[in-house]
C-alpha atoms as a PDB file:
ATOM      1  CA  UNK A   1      -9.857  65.763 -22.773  1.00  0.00           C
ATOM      2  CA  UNK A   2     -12.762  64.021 -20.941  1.00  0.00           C
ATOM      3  CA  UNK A   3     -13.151  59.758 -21.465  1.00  0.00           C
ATOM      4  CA  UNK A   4     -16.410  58.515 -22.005  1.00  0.00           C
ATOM      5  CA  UNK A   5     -16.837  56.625 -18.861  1.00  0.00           C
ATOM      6  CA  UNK A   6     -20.579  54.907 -19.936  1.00  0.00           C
ATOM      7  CA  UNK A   7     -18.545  51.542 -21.412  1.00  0.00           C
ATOM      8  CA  UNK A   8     -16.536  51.026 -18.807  1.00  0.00           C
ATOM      9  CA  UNK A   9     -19.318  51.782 -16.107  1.00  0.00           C
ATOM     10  CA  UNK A  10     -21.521  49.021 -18.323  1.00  0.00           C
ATOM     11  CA  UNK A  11     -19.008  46.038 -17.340  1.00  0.00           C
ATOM     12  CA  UNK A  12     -19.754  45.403 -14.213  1.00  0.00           C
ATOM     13  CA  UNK A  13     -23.144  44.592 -15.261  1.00  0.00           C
ATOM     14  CA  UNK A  14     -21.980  42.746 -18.405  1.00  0.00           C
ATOM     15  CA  UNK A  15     -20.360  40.626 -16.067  1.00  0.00           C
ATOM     16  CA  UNK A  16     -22.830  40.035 -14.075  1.00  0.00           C
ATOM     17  CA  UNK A  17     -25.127  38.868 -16.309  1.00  0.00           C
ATOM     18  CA  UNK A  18     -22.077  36.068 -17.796  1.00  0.00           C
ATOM     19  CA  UNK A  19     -21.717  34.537 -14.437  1.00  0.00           C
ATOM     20  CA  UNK A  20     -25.170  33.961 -14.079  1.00  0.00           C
ATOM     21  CA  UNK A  21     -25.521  32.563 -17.247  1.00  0.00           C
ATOM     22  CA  UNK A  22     -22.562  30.234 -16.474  1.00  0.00           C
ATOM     23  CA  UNK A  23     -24.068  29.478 -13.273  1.00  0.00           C
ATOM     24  CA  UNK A  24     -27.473  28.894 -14.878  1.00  0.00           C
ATOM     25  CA  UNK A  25     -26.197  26.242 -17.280  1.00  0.00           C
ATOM     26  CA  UNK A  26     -24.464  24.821 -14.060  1.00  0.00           C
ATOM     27  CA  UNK A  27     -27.526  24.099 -12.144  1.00  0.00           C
ATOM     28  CA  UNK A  28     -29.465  22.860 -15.388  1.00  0.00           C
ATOM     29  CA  UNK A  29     -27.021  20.044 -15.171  1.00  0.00           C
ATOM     30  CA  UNK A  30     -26.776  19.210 -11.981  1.00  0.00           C
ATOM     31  CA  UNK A  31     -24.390  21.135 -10.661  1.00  0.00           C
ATOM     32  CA  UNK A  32     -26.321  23.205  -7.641  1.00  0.00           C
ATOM     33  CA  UNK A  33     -26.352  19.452  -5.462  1.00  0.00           C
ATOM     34  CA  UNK A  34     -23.008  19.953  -4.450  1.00  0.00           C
ATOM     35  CA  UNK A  35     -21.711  16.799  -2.723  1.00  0.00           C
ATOM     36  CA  UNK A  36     -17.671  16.576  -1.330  1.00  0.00           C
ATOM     37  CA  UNK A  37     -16.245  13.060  -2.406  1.00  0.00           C
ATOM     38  CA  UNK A  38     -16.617  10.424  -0.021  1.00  0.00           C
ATOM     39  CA  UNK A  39     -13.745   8.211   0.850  1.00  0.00           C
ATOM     40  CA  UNK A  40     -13.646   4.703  -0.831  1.00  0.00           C
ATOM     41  CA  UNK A  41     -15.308   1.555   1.476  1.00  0.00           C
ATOM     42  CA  UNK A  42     -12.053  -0.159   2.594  1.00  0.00           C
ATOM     43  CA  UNK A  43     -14.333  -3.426   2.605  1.00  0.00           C
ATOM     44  CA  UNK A  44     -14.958  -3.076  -1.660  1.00  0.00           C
ATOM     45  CA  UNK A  45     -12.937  -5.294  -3.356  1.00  0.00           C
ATOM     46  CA  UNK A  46     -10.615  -3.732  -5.130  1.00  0.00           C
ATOM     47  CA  UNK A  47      -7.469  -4.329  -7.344  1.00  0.00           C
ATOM     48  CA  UNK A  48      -4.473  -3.526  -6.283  1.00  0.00           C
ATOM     49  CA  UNK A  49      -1.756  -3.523  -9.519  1.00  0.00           C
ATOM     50  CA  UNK A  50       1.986  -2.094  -9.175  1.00  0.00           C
ATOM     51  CA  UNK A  51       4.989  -1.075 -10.887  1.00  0.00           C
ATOM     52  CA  UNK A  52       7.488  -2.134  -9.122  1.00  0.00           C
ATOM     53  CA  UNK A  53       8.592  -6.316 -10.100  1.00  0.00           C
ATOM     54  CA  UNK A  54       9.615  -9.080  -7.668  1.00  0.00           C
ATOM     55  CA  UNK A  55       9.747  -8.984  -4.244  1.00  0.00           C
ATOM     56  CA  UNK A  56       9.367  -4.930  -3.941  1.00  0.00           C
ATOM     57  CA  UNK A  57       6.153  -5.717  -6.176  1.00  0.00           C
ATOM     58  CA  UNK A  58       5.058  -8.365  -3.934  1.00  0.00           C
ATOM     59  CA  UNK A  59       5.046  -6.844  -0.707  1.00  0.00           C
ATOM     60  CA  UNK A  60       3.784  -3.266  -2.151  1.00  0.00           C
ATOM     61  CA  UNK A  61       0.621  -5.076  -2.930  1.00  0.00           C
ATOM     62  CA  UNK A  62       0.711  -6.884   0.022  1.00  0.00           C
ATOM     63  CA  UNK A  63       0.380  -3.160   1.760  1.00  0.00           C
ATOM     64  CA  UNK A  64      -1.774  -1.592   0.175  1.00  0.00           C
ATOM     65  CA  UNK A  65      -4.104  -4.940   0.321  1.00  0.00           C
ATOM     66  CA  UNK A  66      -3.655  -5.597   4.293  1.00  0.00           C
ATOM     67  CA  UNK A  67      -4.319  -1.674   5.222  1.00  0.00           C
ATOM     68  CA  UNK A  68      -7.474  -1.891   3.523  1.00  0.00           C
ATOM     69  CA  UNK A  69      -8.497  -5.023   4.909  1.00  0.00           C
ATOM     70  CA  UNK A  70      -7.433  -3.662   8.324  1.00  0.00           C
ATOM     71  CA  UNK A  71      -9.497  -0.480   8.214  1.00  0.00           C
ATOM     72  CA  UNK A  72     -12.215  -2.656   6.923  1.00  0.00           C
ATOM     73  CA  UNK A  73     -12.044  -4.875  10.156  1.00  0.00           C
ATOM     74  CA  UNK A  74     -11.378  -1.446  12.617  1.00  0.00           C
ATOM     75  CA  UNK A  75     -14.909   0.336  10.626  1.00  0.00           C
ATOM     76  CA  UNK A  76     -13.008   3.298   8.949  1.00  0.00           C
ATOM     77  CA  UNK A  77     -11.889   4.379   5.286  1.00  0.00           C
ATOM     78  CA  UNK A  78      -8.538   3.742   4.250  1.00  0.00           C
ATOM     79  CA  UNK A  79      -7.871   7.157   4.393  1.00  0.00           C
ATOM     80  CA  UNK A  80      -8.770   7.642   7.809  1.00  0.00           C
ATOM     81  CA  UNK A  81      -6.600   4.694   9.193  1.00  0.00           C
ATOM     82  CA  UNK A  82      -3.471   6.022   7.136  1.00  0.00           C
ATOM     83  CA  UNK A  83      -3.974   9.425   9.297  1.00  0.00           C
ATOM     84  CA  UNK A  84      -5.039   7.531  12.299  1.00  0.00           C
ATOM     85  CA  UNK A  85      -1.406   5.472  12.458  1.00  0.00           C
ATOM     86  CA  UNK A  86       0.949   7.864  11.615  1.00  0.00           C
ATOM     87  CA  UNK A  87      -0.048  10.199  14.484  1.00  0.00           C
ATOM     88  CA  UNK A  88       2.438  10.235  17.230  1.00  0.00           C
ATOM     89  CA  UNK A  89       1.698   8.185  20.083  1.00  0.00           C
ATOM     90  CA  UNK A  90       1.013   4.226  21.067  1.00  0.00           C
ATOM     91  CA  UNK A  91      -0.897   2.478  18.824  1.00  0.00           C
ATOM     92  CA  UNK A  92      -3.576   0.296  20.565  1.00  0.00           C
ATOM     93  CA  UNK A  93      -3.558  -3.421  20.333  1.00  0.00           C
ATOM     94  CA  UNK A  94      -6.643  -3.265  17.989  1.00  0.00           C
ATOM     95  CA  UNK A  95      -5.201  -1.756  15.667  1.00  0.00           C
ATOM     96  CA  UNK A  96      -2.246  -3.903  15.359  1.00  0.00           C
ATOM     97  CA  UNK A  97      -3.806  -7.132  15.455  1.00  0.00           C
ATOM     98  CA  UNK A  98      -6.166  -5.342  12.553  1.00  0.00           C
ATOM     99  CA  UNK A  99      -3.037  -4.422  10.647  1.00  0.00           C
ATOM    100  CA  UNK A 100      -1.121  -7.661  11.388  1.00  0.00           C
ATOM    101  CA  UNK A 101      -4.114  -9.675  10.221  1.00  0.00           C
ATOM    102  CA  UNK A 102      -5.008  -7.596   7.331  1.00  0.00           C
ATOM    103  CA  UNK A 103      -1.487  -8.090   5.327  1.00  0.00           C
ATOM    104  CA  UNK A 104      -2.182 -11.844   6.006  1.00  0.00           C
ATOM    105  CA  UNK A 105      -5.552 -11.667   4.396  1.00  0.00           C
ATOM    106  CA  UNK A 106      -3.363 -10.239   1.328  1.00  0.00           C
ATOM    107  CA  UNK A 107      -1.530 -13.371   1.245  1.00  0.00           C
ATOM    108  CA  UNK A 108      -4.260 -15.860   1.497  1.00  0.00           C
ATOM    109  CA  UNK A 109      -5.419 -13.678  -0.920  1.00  0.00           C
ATOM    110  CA  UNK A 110      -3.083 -13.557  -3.407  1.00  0.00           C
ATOM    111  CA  UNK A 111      -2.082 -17.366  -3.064  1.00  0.00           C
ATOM    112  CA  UNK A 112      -5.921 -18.001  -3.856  1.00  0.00           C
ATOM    113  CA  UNK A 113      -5.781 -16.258  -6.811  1.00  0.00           C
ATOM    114  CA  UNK A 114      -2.622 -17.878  -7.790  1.00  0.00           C
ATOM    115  CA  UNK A 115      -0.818 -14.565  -7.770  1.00  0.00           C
ATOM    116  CA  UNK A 116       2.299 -15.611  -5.919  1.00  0.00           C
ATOM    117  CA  UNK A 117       5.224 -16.355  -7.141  1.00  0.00           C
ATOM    118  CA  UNK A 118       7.271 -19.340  -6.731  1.00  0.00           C
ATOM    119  CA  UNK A 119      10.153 -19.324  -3.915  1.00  0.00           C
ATOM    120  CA  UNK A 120      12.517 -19.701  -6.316  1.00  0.00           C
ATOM    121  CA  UNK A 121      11.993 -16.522  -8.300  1.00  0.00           C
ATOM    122  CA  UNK A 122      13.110 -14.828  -5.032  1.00  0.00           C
ATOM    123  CA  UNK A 123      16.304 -16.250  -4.093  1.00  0.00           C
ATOM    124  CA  UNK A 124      18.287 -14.010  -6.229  1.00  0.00           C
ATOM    125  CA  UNK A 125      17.028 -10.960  -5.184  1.00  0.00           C
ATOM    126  CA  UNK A 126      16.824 -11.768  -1.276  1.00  0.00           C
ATOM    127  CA  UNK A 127      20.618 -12.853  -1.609  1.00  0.00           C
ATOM    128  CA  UNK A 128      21.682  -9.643  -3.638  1.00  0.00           C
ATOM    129  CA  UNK A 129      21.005  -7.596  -0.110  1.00  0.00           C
ATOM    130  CA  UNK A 130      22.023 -10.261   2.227  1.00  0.00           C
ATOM    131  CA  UNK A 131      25.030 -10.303   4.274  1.00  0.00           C
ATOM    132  CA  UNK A 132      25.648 -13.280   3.774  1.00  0.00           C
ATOM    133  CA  UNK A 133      29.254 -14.264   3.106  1.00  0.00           C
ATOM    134  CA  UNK A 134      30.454 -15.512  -0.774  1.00  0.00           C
ATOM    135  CA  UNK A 135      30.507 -18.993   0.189  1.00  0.00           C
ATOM    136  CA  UNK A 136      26.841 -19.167   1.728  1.00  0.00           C
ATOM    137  CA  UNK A 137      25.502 -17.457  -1.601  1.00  0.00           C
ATOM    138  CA  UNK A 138      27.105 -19.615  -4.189  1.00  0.00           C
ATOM    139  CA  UNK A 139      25.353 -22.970  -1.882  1.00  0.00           C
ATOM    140  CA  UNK A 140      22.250 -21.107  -2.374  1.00  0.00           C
ATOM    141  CA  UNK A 141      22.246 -20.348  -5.811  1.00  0.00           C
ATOM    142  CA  UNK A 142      23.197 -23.744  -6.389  1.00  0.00           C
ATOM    143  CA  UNK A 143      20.005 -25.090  -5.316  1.00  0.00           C
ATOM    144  CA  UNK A 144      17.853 -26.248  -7.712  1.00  0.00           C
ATOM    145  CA  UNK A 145      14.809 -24.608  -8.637  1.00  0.00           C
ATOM    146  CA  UNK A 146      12.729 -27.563  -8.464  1.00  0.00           C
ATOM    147  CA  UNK A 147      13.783 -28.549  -5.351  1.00  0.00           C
ATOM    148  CA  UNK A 148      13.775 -24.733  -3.958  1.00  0.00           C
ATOM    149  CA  UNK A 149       9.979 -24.852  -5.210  1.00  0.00           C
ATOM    150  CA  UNK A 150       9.090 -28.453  -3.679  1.00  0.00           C
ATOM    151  CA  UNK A 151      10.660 -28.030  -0.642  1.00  0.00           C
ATOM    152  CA  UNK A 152       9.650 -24.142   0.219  1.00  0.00           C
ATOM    153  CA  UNK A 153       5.643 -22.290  -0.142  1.00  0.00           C
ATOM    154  CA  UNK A 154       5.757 -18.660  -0.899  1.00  0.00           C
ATOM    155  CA  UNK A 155       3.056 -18.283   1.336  1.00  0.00           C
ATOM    156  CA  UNK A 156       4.875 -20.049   4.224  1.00  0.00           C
ATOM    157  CA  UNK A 157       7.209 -17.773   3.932  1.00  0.00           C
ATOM    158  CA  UNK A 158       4.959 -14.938   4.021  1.00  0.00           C
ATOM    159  CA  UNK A 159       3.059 -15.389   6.742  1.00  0.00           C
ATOM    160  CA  UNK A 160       6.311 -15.854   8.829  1.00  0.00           C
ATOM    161  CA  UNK A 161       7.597 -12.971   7.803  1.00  0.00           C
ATOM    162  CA  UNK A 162       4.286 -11.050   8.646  1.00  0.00           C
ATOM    163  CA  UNK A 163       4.572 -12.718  12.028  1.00  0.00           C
ATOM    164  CA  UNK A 164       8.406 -11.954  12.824  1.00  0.00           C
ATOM    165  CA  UNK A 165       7.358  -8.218  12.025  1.00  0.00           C
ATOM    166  CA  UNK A 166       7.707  -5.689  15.180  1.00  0.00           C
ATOM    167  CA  UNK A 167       4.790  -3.836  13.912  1.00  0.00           C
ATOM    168  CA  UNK A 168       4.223  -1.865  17.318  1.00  0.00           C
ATOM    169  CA  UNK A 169       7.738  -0.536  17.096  1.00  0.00           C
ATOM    170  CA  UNK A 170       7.468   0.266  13.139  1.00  0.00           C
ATOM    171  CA  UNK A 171       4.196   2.044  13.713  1.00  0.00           C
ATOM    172  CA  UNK A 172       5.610   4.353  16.279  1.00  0.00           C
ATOM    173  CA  UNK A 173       8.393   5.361  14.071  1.00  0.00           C
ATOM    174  CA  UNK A 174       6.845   6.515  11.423  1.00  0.00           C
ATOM    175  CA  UNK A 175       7.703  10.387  10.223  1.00  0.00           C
ATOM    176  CA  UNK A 176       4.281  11.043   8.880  1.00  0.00           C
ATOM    177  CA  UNK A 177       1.873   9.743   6.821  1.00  0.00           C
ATOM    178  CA  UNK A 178       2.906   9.807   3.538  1.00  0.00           C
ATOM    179  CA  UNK A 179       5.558   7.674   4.488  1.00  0.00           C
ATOM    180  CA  UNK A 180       3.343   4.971   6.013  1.00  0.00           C
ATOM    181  CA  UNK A 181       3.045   2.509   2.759  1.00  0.00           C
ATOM    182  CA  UNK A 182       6.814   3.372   2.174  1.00  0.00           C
ATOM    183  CA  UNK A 183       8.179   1.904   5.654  1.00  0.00           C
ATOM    184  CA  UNK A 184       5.744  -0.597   5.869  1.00  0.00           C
ATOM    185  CA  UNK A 185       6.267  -1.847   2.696  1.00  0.00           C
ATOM    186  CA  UNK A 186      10.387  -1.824   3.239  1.00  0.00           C
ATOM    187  CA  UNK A 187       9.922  -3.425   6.572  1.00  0.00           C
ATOM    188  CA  UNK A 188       8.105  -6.352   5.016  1.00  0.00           C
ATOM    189  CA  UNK A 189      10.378  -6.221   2.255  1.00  0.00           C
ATOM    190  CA  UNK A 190      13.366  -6.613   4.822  1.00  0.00           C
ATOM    191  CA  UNK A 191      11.062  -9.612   6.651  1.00  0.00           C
ATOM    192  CA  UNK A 192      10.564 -11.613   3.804  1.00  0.00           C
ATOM    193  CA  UNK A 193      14.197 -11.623   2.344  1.00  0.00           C
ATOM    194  CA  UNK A 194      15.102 -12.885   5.900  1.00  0.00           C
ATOM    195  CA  UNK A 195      12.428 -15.562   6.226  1.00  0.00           C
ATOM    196  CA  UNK A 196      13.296 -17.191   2.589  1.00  0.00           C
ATOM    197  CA  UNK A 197      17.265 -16.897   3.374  1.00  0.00           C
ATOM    198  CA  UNK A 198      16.210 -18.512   6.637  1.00  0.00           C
ATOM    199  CA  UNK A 199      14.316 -21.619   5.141  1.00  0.00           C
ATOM    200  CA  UNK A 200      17.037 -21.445   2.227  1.00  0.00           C
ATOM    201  CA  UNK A 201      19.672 -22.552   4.505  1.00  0.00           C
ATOM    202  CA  UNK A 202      17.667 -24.915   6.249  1.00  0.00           C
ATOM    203  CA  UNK A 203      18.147 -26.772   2.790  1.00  0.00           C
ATOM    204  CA  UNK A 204      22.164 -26.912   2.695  1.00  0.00           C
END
């Protein structure tokens, strides 16, 4: 029994005829000016919001604030800095002073627009991961907040941290770049539990 073959011989040509139709209405609107996506100016102002709460929340927006200020300052996108420092090998001093002085933008940043919080919304958190012993803790926590608050500046303690941070050492660690923002953001977590536990005792 012979199949009449003229239907199916026809589709090629009925198919033919849909793409270009598809690719007619395409072009009517605009889509023949193909154009990739260009990576965001580092130097727009952007902003920055997070999940995460307290000091974790802090410095994550502390990050992802001083790498775009940093790029900014070294002429490239964000996204080309982030590939730039996690590939293996010394990082140049440009680039760290750029990074270095980039998360301190974020906290003269932040202070200006009265996002910090105050020292004493800290403590408890920094002395949850400390090592310190029982007895050091409890002297802590005893502290008042108002005299935590008068005595200490977020800020201070910031920018200390920021400068305490090996950042030539971190940088050449780092496994690749997705996990850039992660162990930044963990070392300056580490940095700024230490620098508030540091002025903290300061006030026993």
């Amino acid at each position: 029994m012979k199949r009449d073959l003229r239907g199916v011989a026809g589709l090629p040509a009925v198919a033919l005829v849909l793409v270009a139709g598809v690719l007619g209405v395409q072009v009517a609107a605009g889509g023949g000016s193909f154009e990739p996506l260009k990576p965001a100016d580092a130097c727009a102002e952007r902003v920055v919001t997070t999940q995460s709460e307290g000091i974790e929340g802090l410095t994550e927006r502390l990050v992802l604030i001083g790498i775009n200020e940093a790029a900014c300052t070294l002429g490239l996108s964000r996204e080309a800095l982030t590939l730039e420092l996690a590939q293996p090998g010394e990082r140049t001093d440009e680039e760290i002073d750029a990074l270095r002085e980039g998360l301190k933008s974020a906290v003269r940043q932040l202070e200006e627009d009265g996002e910090l919080p105050p020292p004493s919304e800290l403590v408890n958190e920094a002395l949850d991961t400390s090592d310190m012993n029982g007895f050091q803790k409890a002297a802590i926590r005893a502290i008042p907040d108002a005299m935590i608050d008068a005595s200490l500046d977020t800020d201070d303690i910031l920018l200390r941290a920021i400068d305490d941070l090996d950042l030539r050492d971190l940088l050449a660690n780092l496994d690749n770049e997705d996990d850039l923002n992660k162990q930044i953001q963990d070392a300056v977590t580490q940095a700024v539990k230490d620098s508030l536990l540091d002025r903290l005792s300061d006030l026993l």
